[in-house]
Protein backbone atom coordinates (compact mmCIF):
# COMPACT_ATOMS: atom_id res chain seq x y z
CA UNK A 1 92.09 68.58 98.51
CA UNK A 2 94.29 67.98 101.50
CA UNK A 3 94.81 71.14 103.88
CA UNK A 4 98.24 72.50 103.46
CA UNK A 5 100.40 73.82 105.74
CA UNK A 6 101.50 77.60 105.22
CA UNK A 7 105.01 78.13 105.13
CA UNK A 8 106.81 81.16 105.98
CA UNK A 9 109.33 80.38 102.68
CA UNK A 10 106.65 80.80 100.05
CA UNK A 11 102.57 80.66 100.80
CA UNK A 12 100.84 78.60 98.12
CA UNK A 13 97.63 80.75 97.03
CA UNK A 14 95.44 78.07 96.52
CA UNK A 15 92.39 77.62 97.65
CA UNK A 16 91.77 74.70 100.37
CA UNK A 17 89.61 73.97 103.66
CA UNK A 18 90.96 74.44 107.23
CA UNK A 19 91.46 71.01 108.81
CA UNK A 20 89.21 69.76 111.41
CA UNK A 21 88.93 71.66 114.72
CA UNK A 22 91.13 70.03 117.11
CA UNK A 23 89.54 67.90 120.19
CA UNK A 24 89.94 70.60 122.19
CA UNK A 25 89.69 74.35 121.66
CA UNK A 26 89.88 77.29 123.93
CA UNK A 27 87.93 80.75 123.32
CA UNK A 28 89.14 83.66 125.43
CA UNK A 29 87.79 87.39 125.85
CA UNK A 30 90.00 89.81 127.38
CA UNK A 31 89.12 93.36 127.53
CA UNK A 32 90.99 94.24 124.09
CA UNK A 33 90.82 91.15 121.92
CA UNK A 34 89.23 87.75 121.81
CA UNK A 35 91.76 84.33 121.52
CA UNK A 36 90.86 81.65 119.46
CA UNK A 37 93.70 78.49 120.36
CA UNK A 38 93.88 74.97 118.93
CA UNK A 39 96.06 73.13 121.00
CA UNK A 40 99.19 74.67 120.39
CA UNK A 41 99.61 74.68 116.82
CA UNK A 42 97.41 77.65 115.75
CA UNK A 43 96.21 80.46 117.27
CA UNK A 44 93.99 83.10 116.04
CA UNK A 45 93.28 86.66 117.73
CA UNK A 46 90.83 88.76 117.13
CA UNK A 47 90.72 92.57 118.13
CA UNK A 48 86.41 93.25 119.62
CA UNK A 49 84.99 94.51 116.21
CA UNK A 50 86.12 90.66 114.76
CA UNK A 51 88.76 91.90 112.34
CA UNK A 52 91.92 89.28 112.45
CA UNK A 53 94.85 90.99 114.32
CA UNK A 54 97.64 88.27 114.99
CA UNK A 55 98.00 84.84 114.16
CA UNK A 56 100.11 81.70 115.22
CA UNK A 57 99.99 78.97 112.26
CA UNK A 58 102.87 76.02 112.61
CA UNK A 59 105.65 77.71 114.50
CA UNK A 60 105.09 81.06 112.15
CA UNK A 61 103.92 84.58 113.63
CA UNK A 62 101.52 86.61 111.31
CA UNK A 63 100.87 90.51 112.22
CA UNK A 64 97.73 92.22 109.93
CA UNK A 65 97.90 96.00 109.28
CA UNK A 66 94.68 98.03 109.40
CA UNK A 67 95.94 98.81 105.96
CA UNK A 68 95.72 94.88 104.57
CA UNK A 69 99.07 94.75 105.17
CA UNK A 70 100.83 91.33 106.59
CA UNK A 71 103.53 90.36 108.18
CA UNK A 72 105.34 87.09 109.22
CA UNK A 73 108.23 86.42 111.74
CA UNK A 74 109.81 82.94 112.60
CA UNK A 75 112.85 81.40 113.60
CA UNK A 76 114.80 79.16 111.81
CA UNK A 77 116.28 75.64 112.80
CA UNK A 78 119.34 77.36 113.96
CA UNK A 79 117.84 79.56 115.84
CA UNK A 80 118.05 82.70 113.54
CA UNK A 81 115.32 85.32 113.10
CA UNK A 82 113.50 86.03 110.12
CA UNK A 83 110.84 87.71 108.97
CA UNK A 84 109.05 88.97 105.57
CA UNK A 85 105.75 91.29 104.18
CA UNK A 86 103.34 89.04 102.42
CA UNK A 87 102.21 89.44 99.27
CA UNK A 88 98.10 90.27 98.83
CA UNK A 89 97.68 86.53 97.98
CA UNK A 90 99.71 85.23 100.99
CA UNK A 91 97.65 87.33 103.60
CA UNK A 92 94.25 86.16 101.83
CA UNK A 93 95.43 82.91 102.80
CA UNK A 94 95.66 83.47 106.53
CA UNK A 95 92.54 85.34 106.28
CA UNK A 96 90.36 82.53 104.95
CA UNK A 97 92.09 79.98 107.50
CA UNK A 98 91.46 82.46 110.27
CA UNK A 99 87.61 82.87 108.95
CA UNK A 100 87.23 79.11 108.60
CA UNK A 101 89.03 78.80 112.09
CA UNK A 102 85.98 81.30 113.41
CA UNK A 103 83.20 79.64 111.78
CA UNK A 104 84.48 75.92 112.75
CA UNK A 105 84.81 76.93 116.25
CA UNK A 106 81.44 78.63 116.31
CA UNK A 107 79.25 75.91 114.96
CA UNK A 108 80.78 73.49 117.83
CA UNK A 109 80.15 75.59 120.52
CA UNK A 110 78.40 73.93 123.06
CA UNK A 111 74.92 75.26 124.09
CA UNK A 112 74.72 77.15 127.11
CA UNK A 113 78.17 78.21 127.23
CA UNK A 114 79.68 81.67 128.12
CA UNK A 115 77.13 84.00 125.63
CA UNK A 116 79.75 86.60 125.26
CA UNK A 117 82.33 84.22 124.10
CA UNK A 118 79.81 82.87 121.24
CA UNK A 119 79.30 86.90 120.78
CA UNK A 120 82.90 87.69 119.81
CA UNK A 121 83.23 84.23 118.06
CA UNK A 122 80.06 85.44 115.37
CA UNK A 123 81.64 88.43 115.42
CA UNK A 124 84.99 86.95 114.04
CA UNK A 125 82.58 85.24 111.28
CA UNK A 126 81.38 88.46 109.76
CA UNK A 127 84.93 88.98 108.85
CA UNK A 128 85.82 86.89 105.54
CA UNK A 129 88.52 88.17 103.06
CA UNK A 130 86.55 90.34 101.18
CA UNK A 131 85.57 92.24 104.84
CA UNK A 132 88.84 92.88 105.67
CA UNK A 133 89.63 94.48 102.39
CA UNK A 134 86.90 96.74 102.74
CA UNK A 135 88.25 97.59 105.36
CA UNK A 136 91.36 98.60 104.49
CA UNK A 137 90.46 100.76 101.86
CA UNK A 138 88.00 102.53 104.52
CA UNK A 139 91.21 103.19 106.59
CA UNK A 140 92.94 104.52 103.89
CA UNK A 141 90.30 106.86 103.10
CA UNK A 142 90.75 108.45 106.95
CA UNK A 143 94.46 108.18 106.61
CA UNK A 144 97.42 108.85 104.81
CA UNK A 145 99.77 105.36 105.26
CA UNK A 146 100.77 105.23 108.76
CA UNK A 147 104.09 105.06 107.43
CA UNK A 148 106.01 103.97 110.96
CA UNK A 149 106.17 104.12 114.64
CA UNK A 150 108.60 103.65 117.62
CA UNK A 151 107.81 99.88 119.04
CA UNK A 152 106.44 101.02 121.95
CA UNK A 153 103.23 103.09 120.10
CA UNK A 154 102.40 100.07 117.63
CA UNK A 155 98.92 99.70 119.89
CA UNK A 156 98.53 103.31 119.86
CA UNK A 157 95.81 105.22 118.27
CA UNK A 158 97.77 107.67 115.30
CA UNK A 159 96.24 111.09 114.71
CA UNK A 160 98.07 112.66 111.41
CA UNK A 161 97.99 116.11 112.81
CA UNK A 162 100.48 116.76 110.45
CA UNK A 163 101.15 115.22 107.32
CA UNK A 164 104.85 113.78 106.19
CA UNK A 165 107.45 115.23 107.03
CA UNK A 166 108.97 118.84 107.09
CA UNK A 167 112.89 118.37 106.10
CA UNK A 168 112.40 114.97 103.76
CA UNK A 169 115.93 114.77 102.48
CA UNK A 170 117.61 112.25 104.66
CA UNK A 171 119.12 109.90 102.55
CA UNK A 172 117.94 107.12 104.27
CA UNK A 173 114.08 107.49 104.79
CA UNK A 174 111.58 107.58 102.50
CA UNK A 175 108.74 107.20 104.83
CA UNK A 176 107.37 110.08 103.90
CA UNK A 177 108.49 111.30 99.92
CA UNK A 178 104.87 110.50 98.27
CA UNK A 179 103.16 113.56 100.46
CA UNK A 180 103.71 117.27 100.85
CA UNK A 181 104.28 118.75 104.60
CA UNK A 182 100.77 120.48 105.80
CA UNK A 183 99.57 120.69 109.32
CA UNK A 184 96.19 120.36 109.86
CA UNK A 185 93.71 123.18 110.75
CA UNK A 186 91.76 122.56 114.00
CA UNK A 187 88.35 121.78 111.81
CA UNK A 188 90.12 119.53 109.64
CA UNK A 189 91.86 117.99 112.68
CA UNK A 190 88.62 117.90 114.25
CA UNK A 191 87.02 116.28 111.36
CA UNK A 192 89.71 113.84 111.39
CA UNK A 193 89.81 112.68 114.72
CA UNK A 194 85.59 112.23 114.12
CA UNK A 195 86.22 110.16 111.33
CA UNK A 196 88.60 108.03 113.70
CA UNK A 197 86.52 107.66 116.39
CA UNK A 198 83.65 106.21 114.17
CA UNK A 199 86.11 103.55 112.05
CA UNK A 200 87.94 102.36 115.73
CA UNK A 201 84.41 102.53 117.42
CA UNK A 202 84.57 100.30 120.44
CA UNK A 203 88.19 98.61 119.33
CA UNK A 204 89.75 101.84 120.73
CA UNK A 205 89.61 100.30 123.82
CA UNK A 206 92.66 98.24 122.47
CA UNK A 207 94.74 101.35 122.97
CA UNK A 208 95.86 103.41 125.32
CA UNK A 209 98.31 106.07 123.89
CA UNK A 210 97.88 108.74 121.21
CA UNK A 211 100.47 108.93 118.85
CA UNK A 212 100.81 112.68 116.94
CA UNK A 213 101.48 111.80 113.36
CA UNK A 214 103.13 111.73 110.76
CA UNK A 215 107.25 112.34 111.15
CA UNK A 216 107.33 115.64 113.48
CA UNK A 217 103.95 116.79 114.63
CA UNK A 218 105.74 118.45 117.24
CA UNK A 219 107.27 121.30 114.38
CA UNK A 220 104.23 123.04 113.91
CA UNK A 221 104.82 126.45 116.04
CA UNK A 222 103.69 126.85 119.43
CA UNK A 223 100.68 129.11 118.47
CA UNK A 224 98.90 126.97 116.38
CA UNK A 225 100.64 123.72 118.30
CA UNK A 226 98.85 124.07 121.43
CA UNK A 227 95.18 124.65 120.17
CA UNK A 228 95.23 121.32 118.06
CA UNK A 229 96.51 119.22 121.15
CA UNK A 230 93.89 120.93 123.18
CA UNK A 231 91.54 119.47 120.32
CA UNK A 232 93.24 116.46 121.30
CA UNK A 233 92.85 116.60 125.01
CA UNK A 234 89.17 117.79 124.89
CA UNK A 235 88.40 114.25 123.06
CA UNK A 236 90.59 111.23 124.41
CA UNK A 237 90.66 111.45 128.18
CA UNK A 238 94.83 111.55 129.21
CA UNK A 239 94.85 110.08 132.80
CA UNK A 240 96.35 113.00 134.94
CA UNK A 241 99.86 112.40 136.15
CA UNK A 242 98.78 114.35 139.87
CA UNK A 243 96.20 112.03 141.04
CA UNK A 244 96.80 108.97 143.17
CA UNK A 245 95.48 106.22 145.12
CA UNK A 246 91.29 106.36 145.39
CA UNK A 247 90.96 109.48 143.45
CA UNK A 248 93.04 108.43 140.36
CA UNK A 249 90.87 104.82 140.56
CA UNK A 250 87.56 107.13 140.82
CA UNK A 251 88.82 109.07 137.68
CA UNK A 252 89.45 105.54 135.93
CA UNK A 253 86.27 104.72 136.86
CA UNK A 254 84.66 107.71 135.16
CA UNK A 255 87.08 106.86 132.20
CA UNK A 256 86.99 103.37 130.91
CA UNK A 257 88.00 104.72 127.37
CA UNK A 258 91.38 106.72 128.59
CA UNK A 259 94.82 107.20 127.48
CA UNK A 260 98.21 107.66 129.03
CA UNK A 261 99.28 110.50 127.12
CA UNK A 262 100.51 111.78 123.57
CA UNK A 263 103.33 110.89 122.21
CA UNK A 264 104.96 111.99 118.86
CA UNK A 265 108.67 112.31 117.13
CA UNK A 266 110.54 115.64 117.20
CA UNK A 267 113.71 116.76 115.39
CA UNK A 268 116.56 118.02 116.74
CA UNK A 269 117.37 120.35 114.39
CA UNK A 270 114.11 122.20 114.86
CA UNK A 271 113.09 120.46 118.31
CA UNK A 272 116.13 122.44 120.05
CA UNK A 273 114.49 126.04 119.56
CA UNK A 274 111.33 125.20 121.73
CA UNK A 275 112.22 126.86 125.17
CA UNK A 276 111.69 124.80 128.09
CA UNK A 277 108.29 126.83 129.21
CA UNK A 278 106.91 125.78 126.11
CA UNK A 279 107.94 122.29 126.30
CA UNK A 280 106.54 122.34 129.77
CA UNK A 281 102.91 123.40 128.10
CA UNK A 282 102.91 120.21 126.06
CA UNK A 283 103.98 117.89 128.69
CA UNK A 284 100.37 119.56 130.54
CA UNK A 285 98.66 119.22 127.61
CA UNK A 286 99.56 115.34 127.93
CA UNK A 287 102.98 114.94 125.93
CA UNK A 288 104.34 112.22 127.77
CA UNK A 289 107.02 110.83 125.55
CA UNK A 290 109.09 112.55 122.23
CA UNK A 291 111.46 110.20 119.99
CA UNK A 292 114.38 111.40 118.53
CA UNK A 293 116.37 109.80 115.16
CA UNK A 294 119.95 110.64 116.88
CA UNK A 295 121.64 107.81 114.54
CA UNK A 296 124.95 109.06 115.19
CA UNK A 297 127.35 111.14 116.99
CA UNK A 298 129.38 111.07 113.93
CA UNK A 299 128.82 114.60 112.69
CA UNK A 300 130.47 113.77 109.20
CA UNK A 301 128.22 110.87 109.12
CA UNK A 302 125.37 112.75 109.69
CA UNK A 303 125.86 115.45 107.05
CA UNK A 304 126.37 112.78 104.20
CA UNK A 305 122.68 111.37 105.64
CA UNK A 306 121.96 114.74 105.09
CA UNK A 307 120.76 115.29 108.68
CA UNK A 308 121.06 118.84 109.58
CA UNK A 309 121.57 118.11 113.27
CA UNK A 310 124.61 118.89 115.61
CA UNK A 311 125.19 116.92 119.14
CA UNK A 312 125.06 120.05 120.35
CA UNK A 313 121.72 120.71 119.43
CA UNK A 314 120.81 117.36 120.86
CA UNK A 315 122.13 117.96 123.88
CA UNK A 316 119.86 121.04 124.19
CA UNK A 317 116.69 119.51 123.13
CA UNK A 318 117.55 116.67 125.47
CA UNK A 319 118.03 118.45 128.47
CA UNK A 320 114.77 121.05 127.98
CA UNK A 321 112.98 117.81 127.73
CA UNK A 322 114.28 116.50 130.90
CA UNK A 323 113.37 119.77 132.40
CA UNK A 324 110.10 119.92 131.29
CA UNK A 325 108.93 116.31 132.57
CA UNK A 326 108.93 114.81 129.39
CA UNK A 327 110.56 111.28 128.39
CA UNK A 328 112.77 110.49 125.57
CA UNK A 329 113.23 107.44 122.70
CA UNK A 330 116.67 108.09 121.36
CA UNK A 331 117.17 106.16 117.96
CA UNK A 332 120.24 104.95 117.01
CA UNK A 333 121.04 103.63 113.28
CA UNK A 334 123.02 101.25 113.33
CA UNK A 335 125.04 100.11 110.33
CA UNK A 336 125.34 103.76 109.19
CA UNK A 337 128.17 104.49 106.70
CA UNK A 338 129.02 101.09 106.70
CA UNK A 339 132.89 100.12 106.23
CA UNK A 340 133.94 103.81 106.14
CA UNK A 341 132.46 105.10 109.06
CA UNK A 342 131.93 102.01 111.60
CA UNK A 343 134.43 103.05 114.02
CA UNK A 344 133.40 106.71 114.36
CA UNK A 345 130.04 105.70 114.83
CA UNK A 346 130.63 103.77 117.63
CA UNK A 347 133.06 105.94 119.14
CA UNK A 348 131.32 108.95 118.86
CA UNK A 349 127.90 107.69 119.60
CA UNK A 350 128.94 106.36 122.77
CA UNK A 351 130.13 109.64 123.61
CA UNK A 352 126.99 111.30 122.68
CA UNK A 353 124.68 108.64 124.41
CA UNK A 354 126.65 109.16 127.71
CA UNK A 355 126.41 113.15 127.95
CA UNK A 356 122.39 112.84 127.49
CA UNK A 357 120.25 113.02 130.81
CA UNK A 358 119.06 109.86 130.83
CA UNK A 359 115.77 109.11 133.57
CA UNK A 360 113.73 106.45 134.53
CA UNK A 361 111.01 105.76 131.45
CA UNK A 362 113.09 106.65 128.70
CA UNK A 363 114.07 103.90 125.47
CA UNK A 364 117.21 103.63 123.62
CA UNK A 365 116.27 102.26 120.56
CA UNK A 366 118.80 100.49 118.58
CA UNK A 367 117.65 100.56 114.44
CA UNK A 368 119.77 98.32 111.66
CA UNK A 369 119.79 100.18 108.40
CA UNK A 370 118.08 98.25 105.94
CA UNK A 371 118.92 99.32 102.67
CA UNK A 372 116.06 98.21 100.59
CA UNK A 373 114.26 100.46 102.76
CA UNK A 374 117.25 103.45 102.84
CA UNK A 375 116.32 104.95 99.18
CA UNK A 376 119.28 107.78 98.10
CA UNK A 377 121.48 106.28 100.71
CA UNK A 378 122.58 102.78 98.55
CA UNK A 379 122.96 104.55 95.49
CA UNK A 380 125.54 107.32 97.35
CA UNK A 381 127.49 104.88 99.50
CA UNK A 382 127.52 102.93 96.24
CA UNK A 383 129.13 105.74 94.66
CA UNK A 384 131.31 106.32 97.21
CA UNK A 385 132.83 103.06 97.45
CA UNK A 386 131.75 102.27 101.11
CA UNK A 387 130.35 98.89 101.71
CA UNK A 388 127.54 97.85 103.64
CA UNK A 389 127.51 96.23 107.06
CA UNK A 390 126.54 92.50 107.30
CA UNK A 391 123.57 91.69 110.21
CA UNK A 392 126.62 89.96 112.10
CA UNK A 393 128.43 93.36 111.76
CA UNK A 394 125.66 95.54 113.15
CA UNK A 395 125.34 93.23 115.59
CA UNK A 396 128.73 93.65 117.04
CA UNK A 397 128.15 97.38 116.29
CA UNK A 398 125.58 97.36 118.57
CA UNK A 399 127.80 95.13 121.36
CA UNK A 400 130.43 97.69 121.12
CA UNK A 401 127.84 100.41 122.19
CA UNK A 402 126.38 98.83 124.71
CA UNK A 403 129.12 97.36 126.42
CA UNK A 404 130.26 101.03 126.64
CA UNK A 405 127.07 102.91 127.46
CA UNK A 406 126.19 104.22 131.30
CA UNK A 407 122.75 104.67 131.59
CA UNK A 408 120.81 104.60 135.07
CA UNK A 409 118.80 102.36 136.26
CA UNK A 410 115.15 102.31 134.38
CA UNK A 411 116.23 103.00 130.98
CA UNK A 412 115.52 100.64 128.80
CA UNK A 413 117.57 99.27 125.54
CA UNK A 414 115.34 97.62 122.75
CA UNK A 415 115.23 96.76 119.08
CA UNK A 416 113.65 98.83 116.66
CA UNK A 417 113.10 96.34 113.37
CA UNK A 418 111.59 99.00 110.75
CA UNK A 419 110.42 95.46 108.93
CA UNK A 420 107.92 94.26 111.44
CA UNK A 421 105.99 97.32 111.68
CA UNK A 422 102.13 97.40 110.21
CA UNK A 423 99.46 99.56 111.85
């Protein structure tokens, strides 16, 4: 049977070889992953334990979830971006080719060559199909789905210190509707982060950040708070922010396993009541970063998302943030109340945006709404007669925003795509 080619617009799930190794095929080992590139039509990378983490197959980006799930991205002749979730068939597919790929590539590598590349290669050849889904389901006996993250904390190790989310009525998320809020206790937490340590093993060296989990870890009152992040702390090395020069590379040196922090999502409708001296606690503990779903400055438009939120209250948490030396990721729906409320939201988001304290390190995040993803939302804007936003309208949205923001220096404006993210 003649290899096919996999196609972004439908994967055939057939079985077939993986054509011949090209004449020439590079093998590379960086600290976090290994590389496996065929000219420049496929390439293959591995994270150390062997498991398949990204792939490049003819022009098409595939992303693989600790969870089995699979994602592709690629653009189009016009130069459009697109991108989909396999199905469990479609992702087998790149699994075998990426297995064959490994096996191939190992059985023509030359004698005598660099041993540690032919170690991560046989690695990679442990992993067939069947591996990987073994996996999976051990990583979804440690955690409850890693449901999403901010961009920026894709590579970073998730503890579920909590578990879903506390408010849950948002029209527009349902990240978190098939578990009950509970906060862990500190042995269950400690349990927890023993069971990750032993599943990551030595692929924890792939990240560097610890990301409190699941919607608003940061909720959980300051009393029982602080003794869990100490847990925290106590276990993952967080590189001090008051060293420099040789004695902050002498601490790295003691520390090749280390992380830059914690990082986690608060809510301003709860996040607002923390006083400054005990945001300044967390930021010792090693809370580096918080992100905050804003979405608008439309207070209207937040209460029929059902967000109990006021810019006021933003405002607050914002600014006791600043003060306490910790960072922000402000999220920003775009697309929100479609028809009815386009104007406000720009209008009154922009307003917002430019009475926050921006600094140096912080993220704007600019989210479409996606409405296969929004849940209640469709169903009441349906009701209410307001139509959705097209891509090309969100996209001006966003223009319109932008082109009226003032933000300093060092902030940075990205794209959060809900649709690309697997853990």
């Amino acid at each position: 049977m003649e290899a096919q080619t996999l196609s972004p617009g439908l994967l055939h799930g057939i079985e077939y070889s993986a054509p011949p190794l090209a004449e020439r095929v590079w093998v590379g080992v960086k600290r976090h992953a290994i590389s496996l590139m065929l000219d420049e039509r496929e390439v293959y990378t591995f994270d150390p334990s062997g498991r398949l983490w990204m792939a490049f197959i003819d022009g098409v980006n595939y992303k693989r979830g600790l969870d089995g799930r699979m994602v592709c991205k690629w653009i189009t002749p016009d130069g459009a971006r697109r991108l989909r979730g396999l199905t469990t068939e479609e992702a087998d597919i790149v699994l075998r080719w990426a297995h064959q790929m490994a096996l191939q590539a190992t059985g023509a590598y030359p004698d005598g060559a660099d041993p540690i590349c032919r170690q991560y290669l046989e690695r990679a050849c442990e992993w067939d199909v069947q591996a990987h889904h073994r996996d999976a389901r051990r990583f979804l006996q440690i955690y409850k789905p890693v449901s999403i993250l901010p961009p920026d904390q894709y590579l970073a190790v998730v503890l579920q210190v909590t578990e879903g989310c506390h408010w849950n009525r948002c029209t527009f998320c349902d990240f978190y509707r098939d578990r009950r809020f509970a906060i862990k206790t500190p042995d269950e937490l400690r349990e927890h982060i023993a069971r990750v340590q032993d599943y990551f093993g030595d692929t924890l060296r792939l990240r560097n950040r610890i990301f409190l989990a699941d919607a608003n870890a940061l909720v959980a009152p300051q009393r029982i708070l602080v003794p869990l992040l100490q847990i925290v702390r106590d276990t993952f090395p967080i590189e001090p922010t008051d060293l420099t020069g040789e004695e902050l590379n002498r601490w790295r040196e003691r520390h090749p396993v280390r992380f830059q922090g914690m990082y986690s999502f608060i809510d301003a409708f709860t996040g607002y009541r923390k006083s400054v001296q005990e945001l300044r606690e967390l930021q010792q503990l090693g809370v580096r970063r918080v992100y905050i779903g804003v979405e608008t400055g439309c207070e209207p438009l937040l209460r029929f998302l059902r967000k109990p939120q006021s810019n006021e209250e933003v405002l607050q948490l914002v600014d006791a943030l600043k003060e306490a030396g910790i960072s922000v990721g402000i999220i920003v729906l775009l697309g929100a109340g479609g028809d009815r409320y386009a104007e406000a939201h720009v209008r009154e988001t922009v307003a917002l945006l430019n009475r926050l304290p921006w600094s140096k390190g912080d993220i704007l995040y600019f989210s479409e709404l996606i409405e296969p993803y929004a849940g209640e939302y469709t169903q009441l804007a349906q009701e209410a007669g307001i139509r959705p936003l097209t891509p090309e309208q969100m996209g001006r949205q966003r223009q319109e925003m932008e082109g009226s923001l003032h933000l300093p220096p060092g902030v940075q404006r990205a794209t959060y795509d809900i649709r690309e993210f697997v853990y």
